[in-house]
Protein backbone atom coordinates (compact mmCIF):
# COMPACT_ATOMS: atom_id res chain seq x y z
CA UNK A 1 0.00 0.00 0.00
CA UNK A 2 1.58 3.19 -0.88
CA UNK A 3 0.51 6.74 0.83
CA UNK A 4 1.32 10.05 -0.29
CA UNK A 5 2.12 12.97 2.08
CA UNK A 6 0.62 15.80 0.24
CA UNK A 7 0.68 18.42 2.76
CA UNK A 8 4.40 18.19 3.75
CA UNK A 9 5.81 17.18 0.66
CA UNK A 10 3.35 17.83 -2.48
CA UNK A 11 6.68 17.20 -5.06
CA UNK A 12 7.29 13.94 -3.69
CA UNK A 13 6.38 10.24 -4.81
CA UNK A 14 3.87 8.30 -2.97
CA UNK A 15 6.55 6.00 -1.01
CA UNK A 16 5.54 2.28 0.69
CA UNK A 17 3.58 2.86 3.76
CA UNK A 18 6.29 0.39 5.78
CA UNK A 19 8.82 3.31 5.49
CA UNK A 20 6.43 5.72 7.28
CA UNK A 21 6.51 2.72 10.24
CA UNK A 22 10.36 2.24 10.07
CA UNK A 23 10.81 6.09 10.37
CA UNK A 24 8.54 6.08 13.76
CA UNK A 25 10.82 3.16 15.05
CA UNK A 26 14.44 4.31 14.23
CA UNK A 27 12.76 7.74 15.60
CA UNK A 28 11.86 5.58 18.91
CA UNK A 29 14.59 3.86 19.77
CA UNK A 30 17.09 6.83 18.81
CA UNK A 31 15.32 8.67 21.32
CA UNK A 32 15.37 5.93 24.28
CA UNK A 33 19.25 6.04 23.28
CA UNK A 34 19.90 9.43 23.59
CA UNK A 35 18.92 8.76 26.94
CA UNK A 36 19.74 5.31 28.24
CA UNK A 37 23.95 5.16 26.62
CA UNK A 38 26.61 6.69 28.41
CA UNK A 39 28.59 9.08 26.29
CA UNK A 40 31.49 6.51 26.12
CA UNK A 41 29.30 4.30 23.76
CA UNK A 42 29.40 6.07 20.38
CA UNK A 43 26.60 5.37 17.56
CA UNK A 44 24.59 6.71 14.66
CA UNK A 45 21.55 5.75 12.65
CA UNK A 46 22.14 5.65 8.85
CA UNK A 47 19.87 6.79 5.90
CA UNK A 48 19.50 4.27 3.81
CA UNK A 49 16.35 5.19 2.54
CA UNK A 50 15.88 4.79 -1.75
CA UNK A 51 15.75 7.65 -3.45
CA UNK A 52 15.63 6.86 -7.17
CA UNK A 53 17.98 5.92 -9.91
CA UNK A 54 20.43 8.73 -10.29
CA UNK A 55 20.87 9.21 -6.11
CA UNK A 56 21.58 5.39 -5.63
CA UNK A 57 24.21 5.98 -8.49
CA UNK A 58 25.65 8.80 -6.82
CA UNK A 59 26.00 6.73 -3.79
CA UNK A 60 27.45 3.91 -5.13
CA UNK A 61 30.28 6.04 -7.09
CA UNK A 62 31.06 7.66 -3.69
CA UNK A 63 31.52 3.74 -2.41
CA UNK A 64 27.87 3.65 -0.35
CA UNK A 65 27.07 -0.46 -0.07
CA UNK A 66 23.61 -1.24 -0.56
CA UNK A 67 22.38 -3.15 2.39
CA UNK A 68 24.28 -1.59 4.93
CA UNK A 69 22.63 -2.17 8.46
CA UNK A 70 20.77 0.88 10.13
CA UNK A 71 22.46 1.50 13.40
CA UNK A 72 26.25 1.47 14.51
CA UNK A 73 27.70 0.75 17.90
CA UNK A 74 31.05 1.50 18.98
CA UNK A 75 32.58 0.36 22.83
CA UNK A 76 36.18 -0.07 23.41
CA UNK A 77 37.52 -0.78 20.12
CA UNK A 78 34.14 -3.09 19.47
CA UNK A 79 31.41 -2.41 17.06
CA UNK A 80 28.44 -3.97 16.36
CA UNK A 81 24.87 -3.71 14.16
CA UNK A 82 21.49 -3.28 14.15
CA UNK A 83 19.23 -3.59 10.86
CA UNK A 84 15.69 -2.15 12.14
CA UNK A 85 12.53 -3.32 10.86
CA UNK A 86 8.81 -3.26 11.44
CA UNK A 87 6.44 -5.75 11.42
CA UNK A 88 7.12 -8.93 9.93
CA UNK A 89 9.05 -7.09 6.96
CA UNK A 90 12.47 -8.64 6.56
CA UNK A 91 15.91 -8.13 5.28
CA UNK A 92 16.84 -7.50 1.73
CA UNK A 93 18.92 -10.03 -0.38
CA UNK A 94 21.16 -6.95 -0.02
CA UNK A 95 21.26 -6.66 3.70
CA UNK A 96 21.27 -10.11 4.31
CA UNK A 97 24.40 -11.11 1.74
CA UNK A 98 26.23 -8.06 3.68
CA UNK A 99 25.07 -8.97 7.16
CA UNK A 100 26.69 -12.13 6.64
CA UNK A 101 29.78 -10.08 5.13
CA UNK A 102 30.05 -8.00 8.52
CA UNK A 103 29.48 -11.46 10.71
CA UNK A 104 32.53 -13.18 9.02
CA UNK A 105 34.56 -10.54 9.64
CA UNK A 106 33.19 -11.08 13.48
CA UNK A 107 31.40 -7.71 13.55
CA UNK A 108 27.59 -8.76 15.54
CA UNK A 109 24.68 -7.83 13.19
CA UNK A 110 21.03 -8.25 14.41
CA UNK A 111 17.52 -7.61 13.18
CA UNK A 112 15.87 -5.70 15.45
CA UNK A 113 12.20 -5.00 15.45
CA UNK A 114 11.93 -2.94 18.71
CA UNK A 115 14.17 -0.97 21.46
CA UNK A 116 13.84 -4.17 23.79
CA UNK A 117 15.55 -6.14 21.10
CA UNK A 118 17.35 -3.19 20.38
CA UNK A 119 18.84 -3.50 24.35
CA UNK A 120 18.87 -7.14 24.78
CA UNK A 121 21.35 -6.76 21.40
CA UNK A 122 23.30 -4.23 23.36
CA UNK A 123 23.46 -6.35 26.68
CA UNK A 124 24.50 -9.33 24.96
CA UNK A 125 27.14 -7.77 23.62
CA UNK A 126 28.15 -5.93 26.68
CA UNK A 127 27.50 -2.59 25.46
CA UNK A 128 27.08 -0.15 29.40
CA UNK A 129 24.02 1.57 29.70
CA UNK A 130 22.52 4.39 32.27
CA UNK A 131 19.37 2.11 32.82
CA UNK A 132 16.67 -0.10 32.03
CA UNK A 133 13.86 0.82 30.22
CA UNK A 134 10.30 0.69 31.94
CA UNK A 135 8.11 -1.99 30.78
């Protein structure tokens, strides 16, 4: 099902309703992280988002790699992966061939579909946090 935000972007292509729901959980969890990591654990949320022909060539010619995951984690010298997604959408032949790329070369990559998986991804990997988050 596509949707078509009209009033905030009239210019723009209707775009898959899933991306709307992926924007509200990266939004969601980056939030709960802003507050929950110490400032010793560095990490960012990409943009991987499509955004027709001639931008995905421009990316690729400045060395972008389709399927990269969505968030980055760094701890003492360790970094690790998160690819979000909502619902019961999955990974991309993309993201999967270069999940399996980063986990060879012993990096952690996990699919994450909320900030409890989210943390239980960062505990396992004993990433520090301030706190827990309220159920």
């Amino acid at each position: 099902m596509l949707m078509q935000d009209t009033a905030l972007y009239p210019e723009t292509k209707p775009r898959k309703r899933h991306q709307h729901h992926e924007d509200n959980l990266h939004t969601q969890i980056a939030n709960a992280l802003r507050v929950i990591l110490p400032s010793c654990v560095v990490w960012t949320s990409t943009e991987n988002r499509f955004n027709g022909p001639r931008e995905g060539a421009r990316r690729k010619a400045r060395g972008c790699r389709a399927g990269w995951p969505d968030m980055m984690f760094c701890h003492a010298g360790r970094t690790i992966y998160a690819e979000l997604k909502h619902g019961k959408n999955g990974a991309s032949k993309e993201q999967r061939d270069l999940h399996a790329e980063l986990r060879g070369q012993g990096f952690p990559v996990a699919v994450c579909r909320s900030l409890d998986e989210v943390m239980a991804f960062l505990k396992e990997n004993d990433f520090p946090m301030r706190g827990e988050v309220a159920a």
